[in-house]
Protein backbone atom coordinates (compact mmCIF):
# COMPACT_ATOMS: atom_id res chain seq x y z
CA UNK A 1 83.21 76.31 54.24
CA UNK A 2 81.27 77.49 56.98
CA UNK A 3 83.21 79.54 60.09
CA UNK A 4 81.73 80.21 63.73
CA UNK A 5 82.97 83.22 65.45
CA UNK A 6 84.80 81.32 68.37
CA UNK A 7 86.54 82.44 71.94
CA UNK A 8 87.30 80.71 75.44
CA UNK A 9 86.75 81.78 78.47
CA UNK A 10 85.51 81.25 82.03
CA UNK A 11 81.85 81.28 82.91
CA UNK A 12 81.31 83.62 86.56
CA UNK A 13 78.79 81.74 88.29
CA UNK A 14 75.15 82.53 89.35
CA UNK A 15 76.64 85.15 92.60
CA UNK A 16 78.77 87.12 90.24
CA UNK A 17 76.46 87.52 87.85
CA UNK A 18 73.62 88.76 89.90
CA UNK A 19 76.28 91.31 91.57
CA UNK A 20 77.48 92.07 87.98
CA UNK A 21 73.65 93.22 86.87
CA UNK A 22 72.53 94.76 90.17
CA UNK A 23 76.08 97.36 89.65
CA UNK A 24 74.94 97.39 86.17
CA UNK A 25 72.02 99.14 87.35
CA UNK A 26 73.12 101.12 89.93
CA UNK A 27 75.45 102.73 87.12
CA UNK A 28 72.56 103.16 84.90
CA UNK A 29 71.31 105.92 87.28
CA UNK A 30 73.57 108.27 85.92
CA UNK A 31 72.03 108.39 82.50
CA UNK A 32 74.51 107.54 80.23
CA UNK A 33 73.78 105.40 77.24
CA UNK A 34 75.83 102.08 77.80
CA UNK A 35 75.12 98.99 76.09
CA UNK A 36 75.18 96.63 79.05
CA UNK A 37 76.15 93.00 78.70
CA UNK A 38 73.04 90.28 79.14
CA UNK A 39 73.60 88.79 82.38
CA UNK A 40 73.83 85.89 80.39
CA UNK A 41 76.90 86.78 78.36
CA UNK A 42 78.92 87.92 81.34
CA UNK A 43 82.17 86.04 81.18
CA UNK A 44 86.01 86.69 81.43
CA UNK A 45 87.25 85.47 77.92
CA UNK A 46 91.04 83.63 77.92
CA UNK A 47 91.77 83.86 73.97
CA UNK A 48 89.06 85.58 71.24
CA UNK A 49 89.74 82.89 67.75
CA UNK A 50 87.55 85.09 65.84
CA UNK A 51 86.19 83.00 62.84
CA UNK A 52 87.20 79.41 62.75
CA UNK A 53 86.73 76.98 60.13
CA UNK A 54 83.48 74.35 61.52
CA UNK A 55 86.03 71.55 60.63
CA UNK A 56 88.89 72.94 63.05
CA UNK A 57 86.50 73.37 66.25
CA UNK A 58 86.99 69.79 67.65
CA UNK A 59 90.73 70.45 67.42
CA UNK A 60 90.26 73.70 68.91
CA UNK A 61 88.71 72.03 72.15
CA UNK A 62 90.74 69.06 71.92
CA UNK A 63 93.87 71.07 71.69
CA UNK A 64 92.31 73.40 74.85
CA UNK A 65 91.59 70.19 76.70
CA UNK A 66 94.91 68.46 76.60
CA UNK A 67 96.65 72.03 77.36
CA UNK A 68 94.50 72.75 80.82
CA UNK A 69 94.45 69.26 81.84
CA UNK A 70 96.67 69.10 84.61
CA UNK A 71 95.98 72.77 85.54
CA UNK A 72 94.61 73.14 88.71
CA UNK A 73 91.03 74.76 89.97
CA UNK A 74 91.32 78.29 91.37
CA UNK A 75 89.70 81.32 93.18
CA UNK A 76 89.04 84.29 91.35
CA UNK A 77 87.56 87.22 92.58
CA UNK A 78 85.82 90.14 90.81
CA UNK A 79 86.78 93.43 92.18
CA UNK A 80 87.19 96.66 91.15
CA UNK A 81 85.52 99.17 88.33
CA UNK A 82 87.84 100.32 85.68
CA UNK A 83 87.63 101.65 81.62
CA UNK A 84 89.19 101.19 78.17
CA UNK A 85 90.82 103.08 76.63
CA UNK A 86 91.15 105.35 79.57
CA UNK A 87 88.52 106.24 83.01
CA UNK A 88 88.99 109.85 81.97
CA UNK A 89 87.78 108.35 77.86
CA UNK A 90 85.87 105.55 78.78
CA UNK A 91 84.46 103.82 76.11
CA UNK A 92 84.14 100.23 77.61
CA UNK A 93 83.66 99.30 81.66
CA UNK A 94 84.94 96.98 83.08
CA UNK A 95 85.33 95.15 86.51
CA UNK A 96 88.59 94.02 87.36
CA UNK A 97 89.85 90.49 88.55
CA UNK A 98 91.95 90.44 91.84
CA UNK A 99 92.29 86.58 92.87
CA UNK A 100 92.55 84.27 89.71
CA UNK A 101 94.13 86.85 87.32
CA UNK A 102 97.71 84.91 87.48
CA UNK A 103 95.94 81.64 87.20
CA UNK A 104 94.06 83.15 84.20
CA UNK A 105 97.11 84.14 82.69
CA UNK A 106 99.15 80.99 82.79
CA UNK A 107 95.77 79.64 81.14
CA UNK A 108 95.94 81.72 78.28
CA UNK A 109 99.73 81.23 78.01
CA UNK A 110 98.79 77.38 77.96
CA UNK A 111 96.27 77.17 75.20
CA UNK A 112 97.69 80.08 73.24
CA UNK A 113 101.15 77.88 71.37
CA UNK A 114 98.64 75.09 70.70
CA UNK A 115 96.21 77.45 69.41
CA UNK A 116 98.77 78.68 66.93
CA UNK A 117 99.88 75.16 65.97
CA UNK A 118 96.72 74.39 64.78
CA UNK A 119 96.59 77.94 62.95
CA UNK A 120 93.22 79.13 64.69
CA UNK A 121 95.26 81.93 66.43
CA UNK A 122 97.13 84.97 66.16
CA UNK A 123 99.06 86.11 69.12
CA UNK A 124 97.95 89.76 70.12
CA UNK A 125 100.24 92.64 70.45
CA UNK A 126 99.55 93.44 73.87
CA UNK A 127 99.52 91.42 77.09
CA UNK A 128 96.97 89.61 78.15
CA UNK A 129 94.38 91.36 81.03
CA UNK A 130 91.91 89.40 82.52
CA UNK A 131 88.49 91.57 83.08
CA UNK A 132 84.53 91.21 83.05
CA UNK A 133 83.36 93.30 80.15
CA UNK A 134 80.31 95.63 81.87
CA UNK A 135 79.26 97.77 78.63
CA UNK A 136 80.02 99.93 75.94
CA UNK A 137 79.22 103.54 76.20
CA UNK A 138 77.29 104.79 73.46
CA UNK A 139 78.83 108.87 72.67
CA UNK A 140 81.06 111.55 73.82
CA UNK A 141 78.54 112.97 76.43
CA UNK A 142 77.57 109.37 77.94
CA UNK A 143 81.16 109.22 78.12
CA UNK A 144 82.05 112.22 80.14
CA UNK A 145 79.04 111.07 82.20
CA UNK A 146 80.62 107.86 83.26
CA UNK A 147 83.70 109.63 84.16
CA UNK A 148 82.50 110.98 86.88
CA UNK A 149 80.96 108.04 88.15
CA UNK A 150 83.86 105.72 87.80
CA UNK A 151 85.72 107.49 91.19
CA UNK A 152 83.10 106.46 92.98
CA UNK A 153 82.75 102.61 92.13
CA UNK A 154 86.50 101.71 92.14
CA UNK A 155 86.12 99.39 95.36
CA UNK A 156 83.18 97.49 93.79
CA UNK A 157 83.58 93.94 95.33
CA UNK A 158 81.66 91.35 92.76
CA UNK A 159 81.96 88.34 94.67
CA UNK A 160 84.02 85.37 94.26
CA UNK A 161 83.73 81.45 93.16
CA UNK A 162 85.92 78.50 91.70
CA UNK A 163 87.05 78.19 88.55
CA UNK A 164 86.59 74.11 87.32
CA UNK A 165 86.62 74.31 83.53
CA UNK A 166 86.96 76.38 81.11
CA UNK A 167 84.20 76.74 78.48
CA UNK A 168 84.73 77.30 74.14
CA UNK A 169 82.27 79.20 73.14
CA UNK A 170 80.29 80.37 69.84
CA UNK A 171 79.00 83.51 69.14
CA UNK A 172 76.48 84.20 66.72
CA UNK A 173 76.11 88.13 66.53
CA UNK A 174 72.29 89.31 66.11
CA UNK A 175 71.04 92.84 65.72
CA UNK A 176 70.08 92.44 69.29
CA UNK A 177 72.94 91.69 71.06
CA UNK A 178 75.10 88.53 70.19
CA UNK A 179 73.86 85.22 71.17
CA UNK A 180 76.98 82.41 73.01
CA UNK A 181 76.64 78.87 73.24
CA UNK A 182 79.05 76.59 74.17
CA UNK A 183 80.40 73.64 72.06
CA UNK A 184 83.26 72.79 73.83
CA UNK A 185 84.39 72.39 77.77
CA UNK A 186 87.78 71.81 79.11
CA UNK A 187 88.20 70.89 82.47
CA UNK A 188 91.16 71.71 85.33
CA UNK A 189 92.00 68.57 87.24
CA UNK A 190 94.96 69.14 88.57
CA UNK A 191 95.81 69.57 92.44
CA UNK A 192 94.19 72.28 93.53
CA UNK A 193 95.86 74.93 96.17
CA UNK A 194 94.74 75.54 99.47
């Protein structure tokens, strides 16, 4: 049976993007060796399915559908320049989400029990944090590099927009960098705030 590597998650918008890539390069300056994300593949992912049977994906977004449905639109906001595991270790960047992390929260509490039902899910460990994967630094000297530059981008503003949908994705991984399509979309139509 044929699987497809499989997560949701909420597309940025053309702004945040273009902010994303131009602080992409401004960090580049400093010489580390980070594997930046394609502006294309920028996104703040809700639940990561891993591998999912090709005969469980339409259940997978019908199941998302019917669990965002009456969820509302929102704001989010990309702010902020942070690392995993830790900005004095960093071996991923990340920008942060101020406005929308709650909503994107109660989204992934939403769609994670009918996830589970249909058995394309397994709860993680630790709670969930909403960010915008940057890069991945390369070695232990790129790392120390970035260190020092994090201090200096922590007030990064990225820009905001409105969140309508959320999007299930594929991912085909490629010696090049992983390729995302999307085969599934799941709209908010509740009453949105203002």
């Amino acid at each position: 049976m044929a699987r497809t590597r499989t997560f949701i998650a909420v597309d940025l918008g053309a702004g945040i993007r273009k902010s994303a890539v131009a602080f992409q390069k401004a960090l580049a300056l400093c010489g580390a060796d980070v594997n930046w994300v394609e502006a294309e593949n920028l996104h703040v992912t809700l639940n990561f399915l891993g591998e999912v049977d090709d005969k469980e994906l339409h259940a997978v977004c019908r199941a998302v559908k019917k669990a965002v449905a009456k969820a509302p639109p929102f704001k989010l906001r990309v702010n902020g320049l942070g690392a995993f595991p830790t900005p004095r270790r960093p071996k991923t960047l990340w920008a942060g989400i101020t406005d929308g992390a709650t909503d994107l929260a109660k989204l992934h509490g939403l769609i994670e029990g009918p996830l589970i039902e249909i058995g394309c899910y397994r709860r993680e460990d630790r709670p969930y944090t909403p960010h915008l994967t940057l890069g991945r630094i390369k070695g232990e000297t790129d790392s120390e590099t970035i260190a020092q530059e994090l201090p200096k981008h922590m007030a990064w503003d990225g820009g905001h927009t409105v969140i309508e949908q959320l999007l299930i994705f594929s991912s085909e991984l490629r010696r090049e960098g992983p390729t995302y399509s999307v085969v599934g979309r799941a709209a908010l139509d509740g009453v949105m705030e203002i």
